[in-house]
C-alpha atoms as a PDB file:
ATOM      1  CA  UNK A   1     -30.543  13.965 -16.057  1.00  0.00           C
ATOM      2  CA  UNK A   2     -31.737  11.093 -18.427  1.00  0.00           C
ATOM      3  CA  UNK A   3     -32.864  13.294 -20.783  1.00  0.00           C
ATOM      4  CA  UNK A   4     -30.236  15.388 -21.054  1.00  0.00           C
ATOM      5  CA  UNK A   5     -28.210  12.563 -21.179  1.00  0.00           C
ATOM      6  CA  UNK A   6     -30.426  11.037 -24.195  1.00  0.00           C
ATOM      7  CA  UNK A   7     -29.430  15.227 -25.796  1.00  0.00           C
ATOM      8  CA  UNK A   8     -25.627  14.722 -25.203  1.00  0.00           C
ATOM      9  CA  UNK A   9     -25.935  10.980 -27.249  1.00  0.00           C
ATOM     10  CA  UNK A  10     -27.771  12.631 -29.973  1.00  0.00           C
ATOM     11  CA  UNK A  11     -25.644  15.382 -30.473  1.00  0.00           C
ATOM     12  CA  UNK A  12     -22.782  13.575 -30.134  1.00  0.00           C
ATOM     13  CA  UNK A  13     -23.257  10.867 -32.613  1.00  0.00           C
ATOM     14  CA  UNK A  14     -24.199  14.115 -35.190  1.00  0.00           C
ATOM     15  CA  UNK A  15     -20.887  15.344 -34.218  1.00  0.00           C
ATOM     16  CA  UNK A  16     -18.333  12.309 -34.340  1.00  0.00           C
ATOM     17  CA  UNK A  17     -20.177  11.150 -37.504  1.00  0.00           C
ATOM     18  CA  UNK A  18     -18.756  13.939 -39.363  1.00  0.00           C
ATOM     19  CA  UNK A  19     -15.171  13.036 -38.694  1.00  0.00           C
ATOM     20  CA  UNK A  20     -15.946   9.377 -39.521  1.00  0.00           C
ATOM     21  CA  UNK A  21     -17.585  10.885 -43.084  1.00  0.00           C
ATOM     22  CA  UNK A  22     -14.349  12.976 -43.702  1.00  0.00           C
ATOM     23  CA  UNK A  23     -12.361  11.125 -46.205  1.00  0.00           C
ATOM     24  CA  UNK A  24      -9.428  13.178 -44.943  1.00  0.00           C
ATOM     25  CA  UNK A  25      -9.556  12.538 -41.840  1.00  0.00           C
ATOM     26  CA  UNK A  26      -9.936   8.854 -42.333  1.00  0.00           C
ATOM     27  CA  UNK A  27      -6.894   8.647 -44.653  1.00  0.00           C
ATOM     28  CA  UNK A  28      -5.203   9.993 -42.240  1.00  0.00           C
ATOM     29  CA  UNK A  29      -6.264   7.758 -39.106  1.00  0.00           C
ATOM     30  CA  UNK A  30      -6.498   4.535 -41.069  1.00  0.00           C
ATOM     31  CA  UNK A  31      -3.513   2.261 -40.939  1.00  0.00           C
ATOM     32  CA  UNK A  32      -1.547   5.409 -39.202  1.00  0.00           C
ATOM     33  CA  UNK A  33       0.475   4.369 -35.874  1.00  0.00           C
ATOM     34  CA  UNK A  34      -0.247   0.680 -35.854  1.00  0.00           C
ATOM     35  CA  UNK A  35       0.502  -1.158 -32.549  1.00  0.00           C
ATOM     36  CA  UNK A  36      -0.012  -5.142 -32.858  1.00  0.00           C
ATOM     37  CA  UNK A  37      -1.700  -7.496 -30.601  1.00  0.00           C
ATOM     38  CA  UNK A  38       0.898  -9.168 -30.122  1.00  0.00           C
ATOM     39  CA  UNK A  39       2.885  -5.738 -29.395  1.00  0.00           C
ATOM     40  CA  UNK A  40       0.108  -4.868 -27.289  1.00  0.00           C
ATOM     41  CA  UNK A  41       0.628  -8.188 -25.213  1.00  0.00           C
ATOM     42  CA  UNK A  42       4.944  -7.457 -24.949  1.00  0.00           C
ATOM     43  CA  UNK A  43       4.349  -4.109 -23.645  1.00  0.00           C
ATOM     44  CA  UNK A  44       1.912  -4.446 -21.257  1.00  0.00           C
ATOM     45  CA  UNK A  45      -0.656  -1.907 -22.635  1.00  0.00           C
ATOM     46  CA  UNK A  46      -4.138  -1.315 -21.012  1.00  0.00           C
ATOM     47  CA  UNK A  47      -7.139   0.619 -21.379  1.00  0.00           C
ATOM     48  CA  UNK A  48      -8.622   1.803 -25.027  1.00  0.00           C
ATOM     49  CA  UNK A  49      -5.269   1.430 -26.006  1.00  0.00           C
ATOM     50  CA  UNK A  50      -5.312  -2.251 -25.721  1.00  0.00           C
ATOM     51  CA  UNK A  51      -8.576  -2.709 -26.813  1.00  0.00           C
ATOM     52  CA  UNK A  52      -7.827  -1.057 -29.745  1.00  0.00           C
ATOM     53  CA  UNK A  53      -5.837  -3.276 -30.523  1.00  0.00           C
ATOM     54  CA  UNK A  54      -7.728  -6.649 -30.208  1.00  0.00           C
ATOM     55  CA  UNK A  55      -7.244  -7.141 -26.111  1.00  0.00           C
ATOM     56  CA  UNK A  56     -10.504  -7.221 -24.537  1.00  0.00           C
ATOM     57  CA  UNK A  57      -9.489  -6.727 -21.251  1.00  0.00           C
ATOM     58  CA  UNK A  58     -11.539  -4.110 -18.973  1.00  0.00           C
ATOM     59  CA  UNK A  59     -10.892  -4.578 -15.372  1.00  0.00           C
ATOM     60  CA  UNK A  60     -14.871  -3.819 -14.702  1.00  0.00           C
ATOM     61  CA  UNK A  61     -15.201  -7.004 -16.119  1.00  0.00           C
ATOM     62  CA  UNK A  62     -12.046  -9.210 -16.231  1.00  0.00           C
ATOM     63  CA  UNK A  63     -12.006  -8.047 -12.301  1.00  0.00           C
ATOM     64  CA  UNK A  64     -15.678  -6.670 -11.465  1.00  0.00           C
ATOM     65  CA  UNK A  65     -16.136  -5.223  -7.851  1.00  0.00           C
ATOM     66  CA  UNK A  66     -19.143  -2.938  -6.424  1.00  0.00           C
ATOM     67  CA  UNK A  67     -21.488  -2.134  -8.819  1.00  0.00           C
ATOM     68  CA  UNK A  68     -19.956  -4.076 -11.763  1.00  0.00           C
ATOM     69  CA  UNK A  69     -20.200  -7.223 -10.034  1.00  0.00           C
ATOM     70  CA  UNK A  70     -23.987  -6.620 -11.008  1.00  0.00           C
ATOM     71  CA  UNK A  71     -24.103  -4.687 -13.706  1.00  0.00           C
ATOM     72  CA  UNK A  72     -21.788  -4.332 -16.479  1.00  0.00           C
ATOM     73  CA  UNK A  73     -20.345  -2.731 -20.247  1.00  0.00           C
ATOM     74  CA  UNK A  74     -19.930  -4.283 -23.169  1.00  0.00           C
ATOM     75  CA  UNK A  75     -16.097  -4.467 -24.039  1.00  0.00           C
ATOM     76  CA  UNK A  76     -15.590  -1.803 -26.761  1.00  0.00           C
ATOM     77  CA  UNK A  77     -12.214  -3.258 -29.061  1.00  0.00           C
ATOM     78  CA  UNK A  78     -11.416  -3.205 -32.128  1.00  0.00           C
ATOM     79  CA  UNK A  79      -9.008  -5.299 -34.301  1.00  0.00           C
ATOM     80  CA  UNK A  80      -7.116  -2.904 -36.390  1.00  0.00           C
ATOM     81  CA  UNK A  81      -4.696  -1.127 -33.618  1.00  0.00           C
ATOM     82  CA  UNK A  82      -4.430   1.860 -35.537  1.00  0.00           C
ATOM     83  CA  UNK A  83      -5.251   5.549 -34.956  1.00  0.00           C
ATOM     84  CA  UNK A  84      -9.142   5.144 -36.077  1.00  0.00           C
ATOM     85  CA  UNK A  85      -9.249   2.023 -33.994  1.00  0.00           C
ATOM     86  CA  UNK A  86      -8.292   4.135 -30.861  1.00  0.00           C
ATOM     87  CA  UNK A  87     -10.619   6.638 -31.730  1.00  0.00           C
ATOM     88  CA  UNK A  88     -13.269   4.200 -32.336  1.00  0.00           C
ATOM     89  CA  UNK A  89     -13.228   2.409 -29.144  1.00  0.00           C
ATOM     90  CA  UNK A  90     -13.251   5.839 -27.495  1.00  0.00           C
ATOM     91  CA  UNK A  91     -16.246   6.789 -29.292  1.00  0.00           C
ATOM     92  CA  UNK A  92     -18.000   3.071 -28.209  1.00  0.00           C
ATOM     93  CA  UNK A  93     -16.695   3.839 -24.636  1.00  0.00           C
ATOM     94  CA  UNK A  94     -18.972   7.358 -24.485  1.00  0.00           C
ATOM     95  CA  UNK A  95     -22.230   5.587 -26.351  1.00  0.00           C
ATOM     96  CA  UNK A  96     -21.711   2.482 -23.849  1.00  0.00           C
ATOM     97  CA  UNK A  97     -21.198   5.011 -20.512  1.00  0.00           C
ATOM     98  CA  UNK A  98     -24.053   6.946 -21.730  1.00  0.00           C
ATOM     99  CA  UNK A  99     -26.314   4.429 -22.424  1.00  0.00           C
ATOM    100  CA  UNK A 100     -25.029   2.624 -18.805  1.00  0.00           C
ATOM    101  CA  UNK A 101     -26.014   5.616 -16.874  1.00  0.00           C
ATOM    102  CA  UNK A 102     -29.476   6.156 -18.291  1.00  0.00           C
ATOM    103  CA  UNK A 103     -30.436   2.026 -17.632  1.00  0.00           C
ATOM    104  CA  UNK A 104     -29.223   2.695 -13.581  1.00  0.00           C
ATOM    105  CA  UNK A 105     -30.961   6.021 -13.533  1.00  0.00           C
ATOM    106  CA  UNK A 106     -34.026   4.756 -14.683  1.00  0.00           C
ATOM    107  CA  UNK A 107     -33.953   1.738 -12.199  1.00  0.00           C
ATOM    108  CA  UNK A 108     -33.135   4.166  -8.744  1.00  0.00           C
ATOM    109  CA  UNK A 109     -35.889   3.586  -6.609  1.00  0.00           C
ATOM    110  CA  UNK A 110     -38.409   6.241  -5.445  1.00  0.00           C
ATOM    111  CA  UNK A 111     -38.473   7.988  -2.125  1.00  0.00           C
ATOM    112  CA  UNK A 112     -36.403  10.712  -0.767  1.00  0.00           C
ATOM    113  CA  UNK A 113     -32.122  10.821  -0.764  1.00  0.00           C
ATOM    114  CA  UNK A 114     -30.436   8.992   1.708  1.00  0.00           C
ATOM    115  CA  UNK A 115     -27.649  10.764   3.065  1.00  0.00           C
ATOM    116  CA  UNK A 116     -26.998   9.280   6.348  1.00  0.00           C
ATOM    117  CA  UNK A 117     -26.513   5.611   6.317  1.00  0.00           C
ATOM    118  CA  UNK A 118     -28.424   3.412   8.362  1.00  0.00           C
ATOM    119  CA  UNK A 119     -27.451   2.448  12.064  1.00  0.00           C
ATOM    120  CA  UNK A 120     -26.349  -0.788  11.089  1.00  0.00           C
ATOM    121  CA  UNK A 121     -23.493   0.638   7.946  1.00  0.00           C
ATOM    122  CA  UNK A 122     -22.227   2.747  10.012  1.00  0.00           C
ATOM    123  CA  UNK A 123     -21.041   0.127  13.089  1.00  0.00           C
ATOM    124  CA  UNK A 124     -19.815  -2.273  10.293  1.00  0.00           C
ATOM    125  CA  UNK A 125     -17.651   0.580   8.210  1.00  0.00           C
ATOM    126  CA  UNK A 126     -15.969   1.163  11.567  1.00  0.00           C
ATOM    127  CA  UNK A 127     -13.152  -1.231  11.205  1.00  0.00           C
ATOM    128  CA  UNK A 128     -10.277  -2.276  12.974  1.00  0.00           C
ATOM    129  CA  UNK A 129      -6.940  -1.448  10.752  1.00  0.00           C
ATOM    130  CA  UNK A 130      -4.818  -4.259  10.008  1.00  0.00           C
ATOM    131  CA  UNK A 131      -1.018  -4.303  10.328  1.00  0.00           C
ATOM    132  CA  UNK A 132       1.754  -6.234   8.755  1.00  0.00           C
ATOM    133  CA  UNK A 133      -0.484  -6.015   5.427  1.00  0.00           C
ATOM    134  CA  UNK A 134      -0.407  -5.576   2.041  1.00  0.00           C
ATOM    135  CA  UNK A 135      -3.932  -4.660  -0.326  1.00  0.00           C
ATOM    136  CA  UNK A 136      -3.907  -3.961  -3.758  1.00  0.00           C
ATOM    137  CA  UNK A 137      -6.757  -2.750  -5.790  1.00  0.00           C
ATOM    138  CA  UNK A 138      -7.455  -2.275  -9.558  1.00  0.00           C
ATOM    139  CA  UNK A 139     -10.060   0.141 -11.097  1.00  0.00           C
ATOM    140  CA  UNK A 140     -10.601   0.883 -14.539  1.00  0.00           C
ATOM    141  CA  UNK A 141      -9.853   5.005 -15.239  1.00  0.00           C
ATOM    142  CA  UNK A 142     -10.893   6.144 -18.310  1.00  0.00           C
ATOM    143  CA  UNK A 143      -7.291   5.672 -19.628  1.00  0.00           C
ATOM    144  CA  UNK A 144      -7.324   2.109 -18.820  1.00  0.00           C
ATOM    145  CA  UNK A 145      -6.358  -0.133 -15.528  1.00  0.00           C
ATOM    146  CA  UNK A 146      -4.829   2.114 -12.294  1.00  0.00           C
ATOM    147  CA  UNK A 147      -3.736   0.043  -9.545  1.00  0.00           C
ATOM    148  CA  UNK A 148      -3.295   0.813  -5.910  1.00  0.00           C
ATOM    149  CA  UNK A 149      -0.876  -0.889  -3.943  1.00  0.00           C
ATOM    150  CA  UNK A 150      -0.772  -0.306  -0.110  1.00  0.00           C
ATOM    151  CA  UNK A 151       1.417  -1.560   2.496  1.00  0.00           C
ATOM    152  CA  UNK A 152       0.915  -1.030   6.769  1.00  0.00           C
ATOM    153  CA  UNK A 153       3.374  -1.942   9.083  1.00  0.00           C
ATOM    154  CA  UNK A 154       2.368  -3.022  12.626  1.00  0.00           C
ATOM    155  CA  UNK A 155       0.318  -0.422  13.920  1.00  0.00           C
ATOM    156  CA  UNK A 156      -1.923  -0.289  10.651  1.00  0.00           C
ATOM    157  CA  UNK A 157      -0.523   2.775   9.404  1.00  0.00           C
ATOM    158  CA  UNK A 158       0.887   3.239   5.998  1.00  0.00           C
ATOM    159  CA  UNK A 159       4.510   2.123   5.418  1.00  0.00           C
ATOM    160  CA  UNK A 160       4.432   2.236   1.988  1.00  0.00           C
ATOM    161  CA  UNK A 161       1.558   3.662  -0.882  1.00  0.00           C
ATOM    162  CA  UNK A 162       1.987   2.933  -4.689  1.00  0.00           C
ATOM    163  CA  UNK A 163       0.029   4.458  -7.365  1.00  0.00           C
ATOM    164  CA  UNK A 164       0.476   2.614 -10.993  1.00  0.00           C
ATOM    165  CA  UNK A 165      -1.081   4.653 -13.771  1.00  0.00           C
ATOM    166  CA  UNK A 166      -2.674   3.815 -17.027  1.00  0.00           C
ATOM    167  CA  UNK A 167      -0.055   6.296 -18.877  1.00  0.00           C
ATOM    168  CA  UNK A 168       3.000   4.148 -16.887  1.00  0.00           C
ATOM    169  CA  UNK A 169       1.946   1.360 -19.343  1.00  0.00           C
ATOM    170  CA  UNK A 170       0.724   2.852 -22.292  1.00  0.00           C
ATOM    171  CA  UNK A 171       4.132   5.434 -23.086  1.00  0.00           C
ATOM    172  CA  UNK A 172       5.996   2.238 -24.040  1.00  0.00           C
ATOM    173  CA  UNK A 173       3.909   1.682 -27.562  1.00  0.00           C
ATOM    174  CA  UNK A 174       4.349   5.084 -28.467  1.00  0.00           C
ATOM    175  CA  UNK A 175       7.690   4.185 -29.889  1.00  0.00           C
ATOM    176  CA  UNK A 176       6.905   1.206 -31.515  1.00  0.00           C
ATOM    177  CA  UNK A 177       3.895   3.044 -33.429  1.00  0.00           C
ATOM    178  CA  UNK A 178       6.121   5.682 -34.843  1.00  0.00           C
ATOM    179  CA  UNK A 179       8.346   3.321 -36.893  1.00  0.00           C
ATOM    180  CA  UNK A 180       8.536   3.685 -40.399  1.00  0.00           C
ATOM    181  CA  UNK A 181       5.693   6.910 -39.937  1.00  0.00           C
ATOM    182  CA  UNK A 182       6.463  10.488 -41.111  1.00  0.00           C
ATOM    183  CA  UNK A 183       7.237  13.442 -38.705  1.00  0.00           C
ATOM    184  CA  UNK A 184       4.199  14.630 -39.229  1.00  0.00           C
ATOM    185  CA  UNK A 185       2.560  11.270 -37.837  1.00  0.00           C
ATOM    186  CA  UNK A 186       3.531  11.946 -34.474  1.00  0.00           C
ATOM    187  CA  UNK A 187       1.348  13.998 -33.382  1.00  0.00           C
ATOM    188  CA  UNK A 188      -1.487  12.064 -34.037  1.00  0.00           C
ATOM    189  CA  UNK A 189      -0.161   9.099 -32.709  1.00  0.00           C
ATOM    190  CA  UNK A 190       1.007  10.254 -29.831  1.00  0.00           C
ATOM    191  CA  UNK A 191      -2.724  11.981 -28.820  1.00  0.00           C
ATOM    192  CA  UNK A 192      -4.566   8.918 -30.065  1.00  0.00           C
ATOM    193  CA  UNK A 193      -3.000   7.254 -26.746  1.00  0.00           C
ATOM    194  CA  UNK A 194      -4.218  10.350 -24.998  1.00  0.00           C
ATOM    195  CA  UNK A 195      -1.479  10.119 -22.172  1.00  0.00           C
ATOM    196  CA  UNK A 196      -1.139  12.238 -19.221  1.00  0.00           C
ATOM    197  CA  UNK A 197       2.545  14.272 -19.376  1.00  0.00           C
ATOM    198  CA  UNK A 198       2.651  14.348 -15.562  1.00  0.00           C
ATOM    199  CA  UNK A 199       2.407  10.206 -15.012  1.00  0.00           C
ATOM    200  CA  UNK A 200      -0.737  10.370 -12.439  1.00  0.00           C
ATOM    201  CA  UNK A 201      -4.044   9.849 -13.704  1.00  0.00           C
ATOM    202  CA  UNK A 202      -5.610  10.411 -10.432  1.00  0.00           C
END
């Protein structure tokens, strides 16, 4: 897997190097769509978006659980909050993830799989469920933060399950981004957010 992984990088950076050597492509992603910090900030954005656009905020490490409490990314932002700048941090988000993978897989120890947990796992993941409660989570999709919020009533079930998406946020700066652009500017703003159409990013 590493080295196939190291095959995907190299090929990659060949490939995404040629639309950053494009001068028309770069005319037409520079200063294109522009969505301030401070716009950024109003509207609530998350993910690449907001990075793009000078918020370094990454719930892996503004909120780390599991494995990130250990182990984490570098932020990938930019300043610009324009089209390139959302492709950009994309394109730092895949060299980052790559790289990321290939330091864990090289540190898994030897010996064979584990697939059933040991004695001891097992008794503690057996839990008793708690009513009258309310547990939210945050994890960081790969179109920014998705939060989960649950609520049980007094037998522990579920009363009440909410699902916030990344794209919930994010369809709010499309609007701003298109003022003052031409038609033709949409869209290529509006898939720079990559957004999902449906609302879940599940």
């Amino acid at each position: 897997m590493i080295e196939r992984l190291k095959i995907f990088k190299k090929e990659a950076t060949t490939a995404i190097n040629l639309l950053w050597e494009n001068q028309s492509v770069m005319v037409r992603f520079e200063e294109t769509g522009v969505l301030s910090r401070d716009a950024a900030v109003g509207f609530g954005i998350v993910g690449p978006a907001a990075r793009a656009s000078g918020l370094r905020q990454d719930v892996r490490c503004n909120q780390p659980s599991g494995l990130y409490r250990f182990s984490q990314l570098p932020v990938a932002a930019s300043e610009a909050g324009d089209v390139f700048a959302r492709a950009f941090v994309r394109w730092m988000e895949i060299r980052h993830s790559v790289d990321f993978i290939i330091e864990l897989a090289g540190s898994l120890p030897g010996g064979p799989v584990q697939t059933v947990p040991p004695e001891q796992t097992r008794r503690t993941e057996q839990t008793t469920r708690t009513g009258n409660c309310l547990s939210v989570a945050l994890n960081e999709g790969w179109r920014g933060e998705i939060c989960h919020a649950a609520i049980t009533g007094a037998d522990g079930n579920f009363t009440r399950y909410k699902i916030v998406d990344p794209s919930f946020h994010n369809w709010l700066a499309v609007s701003p981004v298109l003022h003052n652009q031409e038609i033709s500017d949409f869209p290529l703003c509006n898939k720079s957010f990559n957004l999902s159409y449906c609302g879940h990013d599940l």
